[in-house]
C-alpha atoms as a PDB file:
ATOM      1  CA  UNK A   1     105.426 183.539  92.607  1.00  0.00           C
ATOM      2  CA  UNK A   2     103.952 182.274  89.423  1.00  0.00           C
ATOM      3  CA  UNK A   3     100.053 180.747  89.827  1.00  0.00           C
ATOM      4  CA  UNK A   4     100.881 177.220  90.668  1.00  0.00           C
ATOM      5  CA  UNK A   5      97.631 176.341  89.803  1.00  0.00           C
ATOM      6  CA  UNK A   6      97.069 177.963  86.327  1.00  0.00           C
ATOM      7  CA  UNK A   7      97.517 175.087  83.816  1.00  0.00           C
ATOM      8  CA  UNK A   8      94.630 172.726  85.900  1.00  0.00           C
ATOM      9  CA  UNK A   9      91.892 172.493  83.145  1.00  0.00           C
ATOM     10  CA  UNK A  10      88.424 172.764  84.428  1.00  0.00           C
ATOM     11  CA  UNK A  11      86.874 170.513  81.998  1.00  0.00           C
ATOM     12  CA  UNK A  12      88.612 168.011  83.714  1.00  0.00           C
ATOM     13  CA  UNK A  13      87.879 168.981  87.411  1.00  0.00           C
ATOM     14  CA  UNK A  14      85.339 166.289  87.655  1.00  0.00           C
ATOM     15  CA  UNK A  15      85.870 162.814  88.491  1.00  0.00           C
ATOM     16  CA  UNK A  16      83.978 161.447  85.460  1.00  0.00           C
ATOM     17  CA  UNK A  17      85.344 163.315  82.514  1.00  0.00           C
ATOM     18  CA  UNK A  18      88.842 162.646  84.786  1.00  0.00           C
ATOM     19  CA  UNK A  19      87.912 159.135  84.074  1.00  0.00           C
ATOM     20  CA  UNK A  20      86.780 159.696  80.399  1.00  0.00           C
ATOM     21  CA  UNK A  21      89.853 160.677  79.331  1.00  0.00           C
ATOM     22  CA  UNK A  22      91.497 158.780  81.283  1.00  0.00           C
ATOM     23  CA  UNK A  23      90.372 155.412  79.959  1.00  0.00           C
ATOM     24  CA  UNK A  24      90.918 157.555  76.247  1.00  0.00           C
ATOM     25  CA  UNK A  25      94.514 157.840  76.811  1.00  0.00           C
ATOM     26  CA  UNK A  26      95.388 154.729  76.966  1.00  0.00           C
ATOM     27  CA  UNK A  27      92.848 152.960  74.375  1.00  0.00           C
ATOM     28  CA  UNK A  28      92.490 154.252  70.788  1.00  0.00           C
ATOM     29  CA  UNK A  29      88.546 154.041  71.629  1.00  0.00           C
ATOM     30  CA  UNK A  30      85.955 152.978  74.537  1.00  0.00           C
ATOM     31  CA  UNK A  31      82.146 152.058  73.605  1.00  0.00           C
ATOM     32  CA  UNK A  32      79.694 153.654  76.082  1.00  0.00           C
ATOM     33  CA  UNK A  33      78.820 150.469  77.680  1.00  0.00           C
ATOM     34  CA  UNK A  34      82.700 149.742  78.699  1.00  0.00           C
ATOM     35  CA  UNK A  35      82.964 153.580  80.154  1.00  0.00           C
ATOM     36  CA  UNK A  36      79.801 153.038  82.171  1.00  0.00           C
ATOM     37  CA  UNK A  37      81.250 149.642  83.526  1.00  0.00           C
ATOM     38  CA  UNK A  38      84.456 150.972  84.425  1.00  0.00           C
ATOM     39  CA  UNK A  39      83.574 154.436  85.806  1.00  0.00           C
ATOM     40  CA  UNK A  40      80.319 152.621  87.634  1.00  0.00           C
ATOM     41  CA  UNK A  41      78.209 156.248  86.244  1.00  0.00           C
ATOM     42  CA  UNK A  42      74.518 155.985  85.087  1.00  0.00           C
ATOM     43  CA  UNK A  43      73.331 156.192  81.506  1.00  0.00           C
ATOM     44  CA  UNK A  44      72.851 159.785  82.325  1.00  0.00           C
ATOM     45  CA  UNK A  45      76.007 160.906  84.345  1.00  0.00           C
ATOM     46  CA  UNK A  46      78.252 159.239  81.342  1.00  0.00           C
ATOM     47  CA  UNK A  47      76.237 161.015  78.653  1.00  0.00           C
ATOM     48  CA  UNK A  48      76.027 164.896  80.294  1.00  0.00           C
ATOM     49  CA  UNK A  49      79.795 164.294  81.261  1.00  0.00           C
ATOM     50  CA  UNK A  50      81.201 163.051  77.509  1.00  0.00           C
ATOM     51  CA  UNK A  51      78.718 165.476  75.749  1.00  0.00           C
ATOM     52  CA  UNK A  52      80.904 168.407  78.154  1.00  0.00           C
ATOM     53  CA  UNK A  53      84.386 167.020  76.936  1.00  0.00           C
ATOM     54  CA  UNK A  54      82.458 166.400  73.362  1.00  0.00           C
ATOM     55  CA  UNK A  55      81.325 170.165  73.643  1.00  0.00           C
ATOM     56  CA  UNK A  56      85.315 171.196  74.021  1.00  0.00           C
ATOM     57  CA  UNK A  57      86.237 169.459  71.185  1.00  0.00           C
ATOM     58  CA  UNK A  58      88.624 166.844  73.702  1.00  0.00           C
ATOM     59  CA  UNK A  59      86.638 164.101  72.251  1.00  0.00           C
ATOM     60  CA  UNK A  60      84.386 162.802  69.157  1.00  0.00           C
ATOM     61  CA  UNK A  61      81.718 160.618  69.331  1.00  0.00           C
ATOM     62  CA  UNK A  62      81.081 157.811  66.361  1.00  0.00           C
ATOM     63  CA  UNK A  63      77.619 156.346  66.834  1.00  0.00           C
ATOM     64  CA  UNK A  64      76.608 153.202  64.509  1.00  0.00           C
ATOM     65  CA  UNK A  65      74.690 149.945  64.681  1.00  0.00           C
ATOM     66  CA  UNK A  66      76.162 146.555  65.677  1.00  0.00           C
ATOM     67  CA  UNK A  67      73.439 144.399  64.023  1.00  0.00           C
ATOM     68  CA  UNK A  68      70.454 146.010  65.331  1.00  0.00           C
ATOM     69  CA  UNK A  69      72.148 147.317  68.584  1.00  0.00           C
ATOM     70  CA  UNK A  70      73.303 151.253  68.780  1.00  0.00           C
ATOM     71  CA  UNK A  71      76.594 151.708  70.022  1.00  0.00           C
ATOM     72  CA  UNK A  72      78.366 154.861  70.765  1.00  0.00           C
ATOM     73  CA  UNK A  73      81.911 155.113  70.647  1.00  0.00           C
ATOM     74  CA  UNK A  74      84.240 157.318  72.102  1.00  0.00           C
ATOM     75  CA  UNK A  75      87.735 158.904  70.639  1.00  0.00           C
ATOM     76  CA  UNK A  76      90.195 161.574  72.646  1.00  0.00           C
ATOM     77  CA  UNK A  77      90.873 164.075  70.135  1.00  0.00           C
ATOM     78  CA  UNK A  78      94.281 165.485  69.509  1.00  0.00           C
ATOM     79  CA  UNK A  79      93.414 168.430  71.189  1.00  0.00           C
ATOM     80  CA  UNK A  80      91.969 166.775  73.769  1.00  0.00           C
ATOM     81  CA  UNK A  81      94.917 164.341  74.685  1.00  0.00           C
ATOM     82  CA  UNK A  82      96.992 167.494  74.843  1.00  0.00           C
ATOM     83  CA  UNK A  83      94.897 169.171  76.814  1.00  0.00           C
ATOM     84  CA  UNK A  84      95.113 166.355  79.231  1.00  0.00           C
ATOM     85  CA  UNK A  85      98.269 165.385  79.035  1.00  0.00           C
ATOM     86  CA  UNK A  86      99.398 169.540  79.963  1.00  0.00           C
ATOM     87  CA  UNK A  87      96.726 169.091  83.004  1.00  0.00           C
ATOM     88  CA  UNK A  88      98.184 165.820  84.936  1.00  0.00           C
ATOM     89  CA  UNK A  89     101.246 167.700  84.581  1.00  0.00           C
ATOM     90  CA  UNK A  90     100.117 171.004  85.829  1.00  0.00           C
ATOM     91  CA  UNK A  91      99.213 168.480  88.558  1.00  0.00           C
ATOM     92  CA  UNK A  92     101.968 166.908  89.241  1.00  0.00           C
ATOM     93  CA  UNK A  93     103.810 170.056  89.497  1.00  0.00           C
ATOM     94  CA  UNK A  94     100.979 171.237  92.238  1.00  0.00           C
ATOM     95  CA  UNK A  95     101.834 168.614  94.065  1.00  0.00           C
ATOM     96  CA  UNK A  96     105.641 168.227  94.230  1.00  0.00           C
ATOM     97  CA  UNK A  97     105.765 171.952  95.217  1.00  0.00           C
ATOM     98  CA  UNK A  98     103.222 171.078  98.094  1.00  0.00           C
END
């Protein structure tokens, strides 16, 4: 019986990069502020967990000033929303063969 649970990515076995990318597929983009309200992480949780997905090329990070005000934006990576994509599948499949 072929490993029904080979294609599950591990960057994505926690919750918060689940969310990350997540959020990415379906917007072009998300600031850091918007992630942090949405997933309900801290400053710190958000950062480790986007600098992981960041560090496995799944997503780039654009940081620039709005006035005087840094903002960091987030962008899933073509890679990255393949990689994704192939592990909600390899999901899916786990669980209509459960």
């Amino acid at each position: 019986m072929k490993n029904i649970i080979q294609n599950i990515n591990k960057a994505f076995d926690h919750r918060i990069r689940l969310g990350i990318m997540s959020v990415l597929m379906v917007n072009e983009n998300a600031d850091f502020s918007t992630l942090k309200e949405l997933l309900g992480v801290t400053d710190g949780n958000l950062a480790s967990h986007a600098k992981a997905l960041e560090n496995e090329n799944y997503i780039t990070v654009e940081k620039h000033f709005i006035g005087r005000k840094p903002n960091t934006k987030y962008i899933a990576t073509k890679e990255g929303k393949k990689a994704f994509q192939e592990h909600i599948e390899a999901l899916e499949k786990l669980i209509s063969n459960s």
